[in-house]
PDB file of N, CA and C in Angstrom:
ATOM      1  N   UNK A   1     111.173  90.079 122.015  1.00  0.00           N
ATOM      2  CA  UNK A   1     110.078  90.721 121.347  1.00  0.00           C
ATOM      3  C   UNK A   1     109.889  92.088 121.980  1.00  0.00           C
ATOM      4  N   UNK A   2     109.975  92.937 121.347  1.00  0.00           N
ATOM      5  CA  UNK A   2     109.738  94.398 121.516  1.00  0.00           C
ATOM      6  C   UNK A   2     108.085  95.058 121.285  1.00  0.00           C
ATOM      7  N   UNK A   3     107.912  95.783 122.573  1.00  0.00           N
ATOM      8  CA  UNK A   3     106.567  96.213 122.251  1.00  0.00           C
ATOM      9  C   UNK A   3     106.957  97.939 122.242  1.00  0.00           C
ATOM     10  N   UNK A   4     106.707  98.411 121.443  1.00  0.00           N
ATOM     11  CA  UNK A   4     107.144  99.628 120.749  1.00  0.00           C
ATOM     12  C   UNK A   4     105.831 100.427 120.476  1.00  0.00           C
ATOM     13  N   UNK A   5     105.756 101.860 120.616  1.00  0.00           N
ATOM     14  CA  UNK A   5     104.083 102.463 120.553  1.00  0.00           C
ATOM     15  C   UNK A   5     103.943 102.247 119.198  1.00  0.00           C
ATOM     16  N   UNK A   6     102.821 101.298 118.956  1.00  0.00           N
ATOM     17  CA  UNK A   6     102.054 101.053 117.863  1.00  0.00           C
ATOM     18  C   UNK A   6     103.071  99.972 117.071  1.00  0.00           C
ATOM     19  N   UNK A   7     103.846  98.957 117.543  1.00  0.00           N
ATOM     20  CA  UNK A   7     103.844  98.114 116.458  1.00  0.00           C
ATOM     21  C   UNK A   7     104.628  97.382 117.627  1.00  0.00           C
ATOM     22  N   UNK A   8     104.827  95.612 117.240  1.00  0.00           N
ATOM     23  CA  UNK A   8     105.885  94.833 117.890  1.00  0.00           C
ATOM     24  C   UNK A   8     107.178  94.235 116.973  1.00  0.00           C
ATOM     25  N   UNK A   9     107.957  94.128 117.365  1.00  0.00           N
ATOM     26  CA  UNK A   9     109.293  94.355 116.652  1.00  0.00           C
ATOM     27  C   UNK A   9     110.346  92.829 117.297  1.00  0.00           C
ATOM     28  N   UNK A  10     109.997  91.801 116.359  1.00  0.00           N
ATOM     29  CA  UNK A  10     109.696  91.860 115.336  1.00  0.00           C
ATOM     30  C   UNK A  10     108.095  91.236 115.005  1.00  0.00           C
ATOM     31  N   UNK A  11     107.555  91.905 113.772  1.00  0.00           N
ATOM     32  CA  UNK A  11     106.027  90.700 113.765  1.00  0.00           C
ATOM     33  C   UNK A  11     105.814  89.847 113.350  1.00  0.00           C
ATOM     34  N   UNK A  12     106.736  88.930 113.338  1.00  0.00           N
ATOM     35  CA  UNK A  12     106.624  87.450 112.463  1.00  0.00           C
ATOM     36  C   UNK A  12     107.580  86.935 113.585  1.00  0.00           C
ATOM     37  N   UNK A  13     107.759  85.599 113.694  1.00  0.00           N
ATOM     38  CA  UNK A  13     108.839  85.084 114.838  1.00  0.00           C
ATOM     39  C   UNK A  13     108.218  83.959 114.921  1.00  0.00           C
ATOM     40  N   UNK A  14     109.364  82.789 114.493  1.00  0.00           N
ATOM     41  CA  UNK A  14     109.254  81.554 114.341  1.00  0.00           C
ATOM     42  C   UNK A  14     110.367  80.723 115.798  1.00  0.00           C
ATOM     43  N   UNK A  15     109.683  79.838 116.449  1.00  0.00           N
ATOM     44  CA  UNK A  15     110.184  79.601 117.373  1.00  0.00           C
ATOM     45  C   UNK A  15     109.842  77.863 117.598  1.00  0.00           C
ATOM     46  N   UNK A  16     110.672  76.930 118.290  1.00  0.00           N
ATOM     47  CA  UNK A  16     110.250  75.595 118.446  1.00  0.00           C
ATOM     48  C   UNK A  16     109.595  75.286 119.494  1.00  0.00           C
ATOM     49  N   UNK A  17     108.813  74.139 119.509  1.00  0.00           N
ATOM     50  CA  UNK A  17     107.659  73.905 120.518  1.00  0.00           C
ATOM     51  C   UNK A  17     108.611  73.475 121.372  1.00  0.00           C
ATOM     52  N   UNK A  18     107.911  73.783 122.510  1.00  0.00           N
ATOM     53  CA  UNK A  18     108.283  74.304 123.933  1.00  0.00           C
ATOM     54  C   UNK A  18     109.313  75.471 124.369  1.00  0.00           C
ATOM     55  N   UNK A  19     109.490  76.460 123.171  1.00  0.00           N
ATOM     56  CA  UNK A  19     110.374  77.888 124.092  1.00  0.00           C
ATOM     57  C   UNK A  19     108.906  78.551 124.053  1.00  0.00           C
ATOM     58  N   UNK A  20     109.742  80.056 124.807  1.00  0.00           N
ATOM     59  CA  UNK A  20     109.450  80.839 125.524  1.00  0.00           C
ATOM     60  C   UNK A  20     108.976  82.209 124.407  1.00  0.00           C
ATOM     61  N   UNK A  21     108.379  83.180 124.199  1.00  0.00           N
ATOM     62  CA  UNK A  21     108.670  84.434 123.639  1.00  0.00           C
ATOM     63  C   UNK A  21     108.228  85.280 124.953  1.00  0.00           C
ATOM     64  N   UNK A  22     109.098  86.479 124.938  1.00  0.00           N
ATOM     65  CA  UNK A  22     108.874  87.281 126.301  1.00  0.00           C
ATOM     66  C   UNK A  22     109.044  88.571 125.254  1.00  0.00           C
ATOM     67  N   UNK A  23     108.003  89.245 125.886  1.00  0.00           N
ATOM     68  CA  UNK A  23     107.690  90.781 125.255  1.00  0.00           C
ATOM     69  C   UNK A  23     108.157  91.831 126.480  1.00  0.00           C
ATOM     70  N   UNK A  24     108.962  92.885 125.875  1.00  0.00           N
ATOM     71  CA  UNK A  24     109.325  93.941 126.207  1.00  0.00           C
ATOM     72  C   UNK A  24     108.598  94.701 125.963  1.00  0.00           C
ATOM     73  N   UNK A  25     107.728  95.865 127.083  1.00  0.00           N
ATOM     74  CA  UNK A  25     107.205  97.205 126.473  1.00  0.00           C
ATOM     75  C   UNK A  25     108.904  98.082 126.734  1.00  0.00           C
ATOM     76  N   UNK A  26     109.296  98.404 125.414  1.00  0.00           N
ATOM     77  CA  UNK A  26     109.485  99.692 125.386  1.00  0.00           C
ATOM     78  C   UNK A  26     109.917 101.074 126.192  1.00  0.00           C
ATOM     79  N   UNK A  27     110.810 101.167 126.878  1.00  0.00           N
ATOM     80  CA  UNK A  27     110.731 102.476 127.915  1.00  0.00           C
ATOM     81  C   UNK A  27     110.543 103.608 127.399  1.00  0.00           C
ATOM     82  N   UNK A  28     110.949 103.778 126.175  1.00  0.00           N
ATOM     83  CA  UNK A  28     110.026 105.275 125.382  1.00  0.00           C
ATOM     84  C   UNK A  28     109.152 105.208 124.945  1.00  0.00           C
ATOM     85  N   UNK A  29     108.091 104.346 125.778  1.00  0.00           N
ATOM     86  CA  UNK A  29     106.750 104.197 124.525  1.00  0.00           C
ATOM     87  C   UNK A  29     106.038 105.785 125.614  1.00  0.00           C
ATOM     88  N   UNK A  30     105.005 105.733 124.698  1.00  0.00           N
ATOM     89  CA  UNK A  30     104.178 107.373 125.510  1.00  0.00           C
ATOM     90  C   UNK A  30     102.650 106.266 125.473  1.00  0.00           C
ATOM     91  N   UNK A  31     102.477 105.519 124.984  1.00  0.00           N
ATOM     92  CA  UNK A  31     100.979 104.905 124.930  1.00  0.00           C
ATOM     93  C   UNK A  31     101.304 103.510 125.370  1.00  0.00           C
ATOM     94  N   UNK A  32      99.939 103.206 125.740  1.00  0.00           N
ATOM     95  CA  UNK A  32      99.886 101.933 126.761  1.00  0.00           C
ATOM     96  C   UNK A  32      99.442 100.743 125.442  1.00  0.00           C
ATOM     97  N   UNK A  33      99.726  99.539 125.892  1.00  0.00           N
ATOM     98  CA  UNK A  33      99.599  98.238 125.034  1.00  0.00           C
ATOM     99  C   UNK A  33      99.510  97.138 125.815  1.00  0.00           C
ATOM    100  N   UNK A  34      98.783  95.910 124.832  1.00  0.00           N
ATOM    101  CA  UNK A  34      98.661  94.851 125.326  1.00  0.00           C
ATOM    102  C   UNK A  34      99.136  93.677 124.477  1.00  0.00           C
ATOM    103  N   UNK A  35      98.594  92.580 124.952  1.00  0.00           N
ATOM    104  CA  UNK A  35      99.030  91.412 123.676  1.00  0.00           C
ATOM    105  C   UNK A  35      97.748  90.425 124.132  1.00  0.00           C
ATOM    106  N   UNK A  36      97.152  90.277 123.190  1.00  0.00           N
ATOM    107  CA  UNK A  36      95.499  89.770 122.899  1.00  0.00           C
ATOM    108  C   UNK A  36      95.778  88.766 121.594  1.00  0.00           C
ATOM    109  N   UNK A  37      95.968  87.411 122.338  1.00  0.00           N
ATOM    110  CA  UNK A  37      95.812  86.985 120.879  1.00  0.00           C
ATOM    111  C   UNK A  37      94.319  86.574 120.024  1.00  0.00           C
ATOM    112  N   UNK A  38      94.213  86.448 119.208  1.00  0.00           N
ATOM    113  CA  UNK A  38      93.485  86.624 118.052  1.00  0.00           C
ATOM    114  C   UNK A  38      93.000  85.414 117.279  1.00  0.00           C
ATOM    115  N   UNK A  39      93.891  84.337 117.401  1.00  0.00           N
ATOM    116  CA  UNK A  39      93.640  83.109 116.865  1.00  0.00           C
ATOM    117  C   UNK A  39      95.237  82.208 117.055  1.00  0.00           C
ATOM    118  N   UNK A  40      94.638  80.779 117.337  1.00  0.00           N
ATOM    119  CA  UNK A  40      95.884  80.026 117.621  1.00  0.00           C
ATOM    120  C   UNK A  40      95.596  78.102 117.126  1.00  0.00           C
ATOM    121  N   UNK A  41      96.302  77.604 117.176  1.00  0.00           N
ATOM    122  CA  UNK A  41      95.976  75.982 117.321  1.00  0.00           C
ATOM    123  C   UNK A  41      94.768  75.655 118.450  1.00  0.00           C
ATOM    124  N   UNK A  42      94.019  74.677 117.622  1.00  0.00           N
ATOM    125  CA  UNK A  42      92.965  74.251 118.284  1.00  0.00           C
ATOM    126  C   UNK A  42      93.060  73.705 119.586  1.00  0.00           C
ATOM    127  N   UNK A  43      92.224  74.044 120.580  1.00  0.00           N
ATOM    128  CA  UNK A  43      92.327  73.530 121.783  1.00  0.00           C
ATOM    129  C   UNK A  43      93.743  74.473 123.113  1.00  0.00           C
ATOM    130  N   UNK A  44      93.829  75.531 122.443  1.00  0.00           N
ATOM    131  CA  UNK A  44      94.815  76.505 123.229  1.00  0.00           C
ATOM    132  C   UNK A  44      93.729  77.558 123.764  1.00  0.00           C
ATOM    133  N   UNK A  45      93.898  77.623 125.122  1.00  0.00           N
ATOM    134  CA  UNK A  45      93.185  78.617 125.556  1.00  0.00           C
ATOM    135  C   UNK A  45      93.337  80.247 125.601  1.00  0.00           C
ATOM    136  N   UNK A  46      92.714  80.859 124.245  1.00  0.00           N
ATOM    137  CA  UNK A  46      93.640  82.196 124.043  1.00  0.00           C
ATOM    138  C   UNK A  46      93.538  82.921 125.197  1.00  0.00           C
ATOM    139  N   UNK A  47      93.072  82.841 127.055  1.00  0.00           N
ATOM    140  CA  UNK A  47      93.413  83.783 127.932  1.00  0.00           C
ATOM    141  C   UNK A  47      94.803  83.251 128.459  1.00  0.00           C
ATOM    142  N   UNK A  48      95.115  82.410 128.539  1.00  0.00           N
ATOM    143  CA  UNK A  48      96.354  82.059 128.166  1.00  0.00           C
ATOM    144  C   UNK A  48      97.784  82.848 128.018  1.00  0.00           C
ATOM    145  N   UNK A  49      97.329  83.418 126.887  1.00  0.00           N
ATOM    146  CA  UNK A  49      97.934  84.324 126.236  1.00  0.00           C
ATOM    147  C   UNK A  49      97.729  85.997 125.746  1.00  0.00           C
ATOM    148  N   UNK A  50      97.251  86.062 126.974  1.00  0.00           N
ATOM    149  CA  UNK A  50      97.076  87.710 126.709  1.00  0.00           C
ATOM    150  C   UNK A  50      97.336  88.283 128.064  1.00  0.00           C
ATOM    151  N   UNK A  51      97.573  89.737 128.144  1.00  0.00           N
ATOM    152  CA  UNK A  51      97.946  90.577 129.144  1.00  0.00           C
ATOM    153  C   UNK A  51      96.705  91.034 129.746  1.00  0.00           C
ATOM    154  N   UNK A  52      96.823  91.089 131.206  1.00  0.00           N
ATOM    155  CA  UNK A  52      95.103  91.578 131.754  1.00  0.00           C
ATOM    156  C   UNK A  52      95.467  93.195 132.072  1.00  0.00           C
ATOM    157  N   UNK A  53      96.630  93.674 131.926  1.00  0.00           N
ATOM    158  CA  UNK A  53      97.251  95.293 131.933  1.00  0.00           C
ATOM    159  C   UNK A  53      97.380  95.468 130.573  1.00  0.00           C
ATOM    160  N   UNK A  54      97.578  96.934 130.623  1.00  0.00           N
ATOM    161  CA  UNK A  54      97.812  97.373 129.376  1.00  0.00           C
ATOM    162  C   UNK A  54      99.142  98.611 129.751  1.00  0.00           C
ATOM    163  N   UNK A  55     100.065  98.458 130.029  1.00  0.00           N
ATOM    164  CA  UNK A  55     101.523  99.160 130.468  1.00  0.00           C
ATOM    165  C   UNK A  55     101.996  99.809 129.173  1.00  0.00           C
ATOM    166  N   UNK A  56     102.487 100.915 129.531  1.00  0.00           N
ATOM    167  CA  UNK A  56     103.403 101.545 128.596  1.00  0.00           C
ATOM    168  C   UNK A  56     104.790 101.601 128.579  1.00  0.00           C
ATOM    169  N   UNK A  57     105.207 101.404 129.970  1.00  0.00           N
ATOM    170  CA  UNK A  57     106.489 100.767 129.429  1.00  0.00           C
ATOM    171  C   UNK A  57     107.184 100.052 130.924  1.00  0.00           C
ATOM    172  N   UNK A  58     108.415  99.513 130.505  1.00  0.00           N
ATOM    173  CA  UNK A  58     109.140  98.486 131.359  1.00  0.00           C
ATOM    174  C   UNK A  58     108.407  97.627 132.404  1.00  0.00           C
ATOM    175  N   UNK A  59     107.485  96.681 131.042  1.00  0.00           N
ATOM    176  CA  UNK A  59     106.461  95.389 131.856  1.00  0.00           C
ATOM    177  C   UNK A  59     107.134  94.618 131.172  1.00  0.00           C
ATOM    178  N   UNK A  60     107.247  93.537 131.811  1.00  0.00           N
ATOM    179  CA  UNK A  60     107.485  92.097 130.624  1.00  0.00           C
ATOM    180  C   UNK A  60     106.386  90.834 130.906  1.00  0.00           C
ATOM    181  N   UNK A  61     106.053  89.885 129.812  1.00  0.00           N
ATOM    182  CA  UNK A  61     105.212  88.988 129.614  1.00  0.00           C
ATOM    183  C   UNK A  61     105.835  88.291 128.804  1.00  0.00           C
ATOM    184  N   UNK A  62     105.238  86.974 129.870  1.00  0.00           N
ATOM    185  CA  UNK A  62     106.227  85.957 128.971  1.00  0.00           C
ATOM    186  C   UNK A  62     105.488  84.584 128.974  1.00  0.00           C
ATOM    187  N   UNK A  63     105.876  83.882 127.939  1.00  0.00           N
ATOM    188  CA  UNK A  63     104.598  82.541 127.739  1.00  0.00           C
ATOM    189  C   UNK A  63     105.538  81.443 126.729  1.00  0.00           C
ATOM    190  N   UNK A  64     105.042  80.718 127.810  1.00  0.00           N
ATOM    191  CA  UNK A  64     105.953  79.235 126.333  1.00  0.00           C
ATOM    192  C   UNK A  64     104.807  78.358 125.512  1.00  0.00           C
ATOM    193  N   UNK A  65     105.089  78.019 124.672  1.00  0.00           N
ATOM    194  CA  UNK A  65     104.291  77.796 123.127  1.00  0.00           C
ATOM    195  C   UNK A  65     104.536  76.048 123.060  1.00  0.00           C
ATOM    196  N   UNK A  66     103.652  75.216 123.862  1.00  0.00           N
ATOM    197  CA  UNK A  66     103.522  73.728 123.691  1.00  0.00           C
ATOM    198  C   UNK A  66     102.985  73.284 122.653  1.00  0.00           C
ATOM    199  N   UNK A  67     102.525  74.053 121.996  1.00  0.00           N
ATOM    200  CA  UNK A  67     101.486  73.823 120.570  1.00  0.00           C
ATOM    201  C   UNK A  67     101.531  73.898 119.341  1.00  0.00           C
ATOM    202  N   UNK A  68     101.981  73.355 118.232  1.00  0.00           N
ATOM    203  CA  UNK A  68     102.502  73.989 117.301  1.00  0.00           C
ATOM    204  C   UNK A  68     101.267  74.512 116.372  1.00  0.00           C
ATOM    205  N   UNK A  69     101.709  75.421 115.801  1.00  0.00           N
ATOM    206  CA  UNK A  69     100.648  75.822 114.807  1.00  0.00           C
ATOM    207  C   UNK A  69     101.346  77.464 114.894  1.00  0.00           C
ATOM    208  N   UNK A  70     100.304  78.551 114.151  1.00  0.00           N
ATOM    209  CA  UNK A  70     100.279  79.736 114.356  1.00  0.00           C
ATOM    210  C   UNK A  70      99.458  80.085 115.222  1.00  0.00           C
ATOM    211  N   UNK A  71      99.789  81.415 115.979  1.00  0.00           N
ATOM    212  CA  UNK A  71      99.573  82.204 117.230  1.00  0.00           C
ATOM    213  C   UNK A  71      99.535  83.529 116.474  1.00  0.00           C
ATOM    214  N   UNK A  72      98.199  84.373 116.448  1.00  0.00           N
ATOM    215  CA  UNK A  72      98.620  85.447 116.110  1.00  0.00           C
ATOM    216  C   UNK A  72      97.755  86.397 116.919  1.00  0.00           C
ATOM    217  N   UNK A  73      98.112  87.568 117.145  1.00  0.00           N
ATOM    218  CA  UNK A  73      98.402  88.352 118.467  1.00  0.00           C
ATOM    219  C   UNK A  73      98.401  89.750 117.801  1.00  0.00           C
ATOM    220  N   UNK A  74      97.281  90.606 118.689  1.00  0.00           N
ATOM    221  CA  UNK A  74      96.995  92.307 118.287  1.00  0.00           C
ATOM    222  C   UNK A  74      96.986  92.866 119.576  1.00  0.00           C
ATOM    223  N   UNK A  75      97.360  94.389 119.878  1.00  0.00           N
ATOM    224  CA  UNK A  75      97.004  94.975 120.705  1.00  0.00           C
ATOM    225  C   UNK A  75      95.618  95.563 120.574  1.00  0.00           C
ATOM    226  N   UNK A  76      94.781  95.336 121.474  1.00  0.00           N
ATOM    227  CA  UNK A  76      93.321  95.581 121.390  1.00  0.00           C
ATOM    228  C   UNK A  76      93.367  97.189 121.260  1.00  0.00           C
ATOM    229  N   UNK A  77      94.106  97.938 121.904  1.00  0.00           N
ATOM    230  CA  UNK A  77      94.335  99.289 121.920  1.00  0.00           C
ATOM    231  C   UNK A  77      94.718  99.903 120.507  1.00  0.00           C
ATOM    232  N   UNK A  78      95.378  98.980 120.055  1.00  0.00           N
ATOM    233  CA  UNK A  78      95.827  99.729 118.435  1.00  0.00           C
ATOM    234  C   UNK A  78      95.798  98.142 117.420  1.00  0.00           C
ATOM    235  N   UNK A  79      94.766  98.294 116.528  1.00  0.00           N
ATOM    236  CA  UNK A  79      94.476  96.837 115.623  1.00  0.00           C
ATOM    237  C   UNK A  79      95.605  96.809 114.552  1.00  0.00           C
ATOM    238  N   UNK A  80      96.494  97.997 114.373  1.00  0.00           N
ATOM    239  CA  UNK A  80      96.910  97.871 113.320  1.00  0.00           C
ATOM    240  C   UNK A  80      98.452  96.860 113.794  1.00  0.00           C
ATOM    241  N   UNK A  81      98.522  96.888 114.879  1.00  0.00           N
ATOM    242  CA  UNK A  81      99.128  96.376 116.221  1.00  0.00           C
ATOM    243  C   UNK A  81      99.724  94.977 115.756  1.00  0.00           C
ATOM    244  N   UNK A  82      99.942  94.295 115.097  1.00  0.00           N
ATOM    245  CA  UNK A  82     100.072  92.683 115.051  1.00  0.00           C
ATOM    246  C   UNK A  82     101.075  92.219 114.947  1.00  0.00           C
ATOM    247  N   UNK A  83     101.178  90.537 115.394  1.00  0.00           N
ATOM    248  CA  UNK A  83     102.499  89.720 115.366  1.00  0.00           C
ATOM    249  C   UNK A  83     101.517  88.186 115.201  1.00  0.00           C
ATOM    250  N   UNK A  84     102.418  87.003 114.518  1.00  0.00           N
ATOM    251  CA  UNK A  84     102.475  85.901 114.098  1.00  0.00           C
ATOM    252  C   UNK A  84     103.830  85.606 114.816  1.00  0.00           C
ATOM    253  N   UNK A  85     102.944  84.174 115.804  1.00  0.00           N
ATOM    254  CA  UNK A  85     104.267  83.218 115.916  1.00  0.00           C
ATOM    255  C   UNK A  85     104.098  82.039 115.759  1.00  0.00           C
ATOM    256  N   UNK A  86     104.781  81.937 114.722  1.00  0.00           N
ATOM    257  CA  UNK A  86     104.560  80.092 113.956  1.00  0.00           C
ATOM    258  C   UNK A  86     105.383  79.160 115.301  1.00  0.00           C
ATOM    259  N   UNK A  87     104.798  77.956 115.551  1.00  0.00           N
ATOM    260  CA  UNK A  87     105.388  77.261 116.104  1.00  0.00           C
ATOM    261  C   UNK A  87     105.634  75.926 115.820  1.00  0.00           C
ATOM    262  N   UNK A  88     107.315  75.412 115.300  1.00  0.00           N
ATOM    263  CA  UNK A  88     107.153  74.344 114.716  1.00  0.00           C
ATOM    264  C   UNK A  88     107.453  72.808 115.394  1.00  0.00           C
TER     265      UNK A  88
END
């Protein structure tokens, strides 16, 4: 998963319960980002799943998905920012 200034690449990403998704910022990004998710399966604790930095580039974050359902995820810094990860 690519974190790219102002969008993540890709924003949809379907993955099976129990992997991993690990986000790349970007080494040419010029603006800083996070990953805040937004809504998920009941009983998931969304701090969990969010970044307590906001890096612009060469950070990685990484989280494995025990839960199935959708996970969906904005950078608080830019809303237009989003990704969905279905987990089946």
């Amino acid at each position: 998963m690519n974190v790219i200034d102002d969008f993540f690449v890709p924003d949809l990403v379907t993955i099976k319960r129990g992997e991993s998704v690990l986000w790349v910022w970007n080494e040419m990004n010029h603006d800083p980002h996070n990953v805040t998710m937004t809504s998920g399966p009941r009983g998931v604790d969304r701090h969990d799943f969010e970044t307590s930095l906001s890096p612009a580039v060469m950070f990685k974050f990484k989280r494995k998905f025990t839960v199935p359902g959708r996970y969906s995820f904005v950078c608080s810094l830019h809303f237009g920012m989003t990704l969905n990860v279905d987990v089946e």
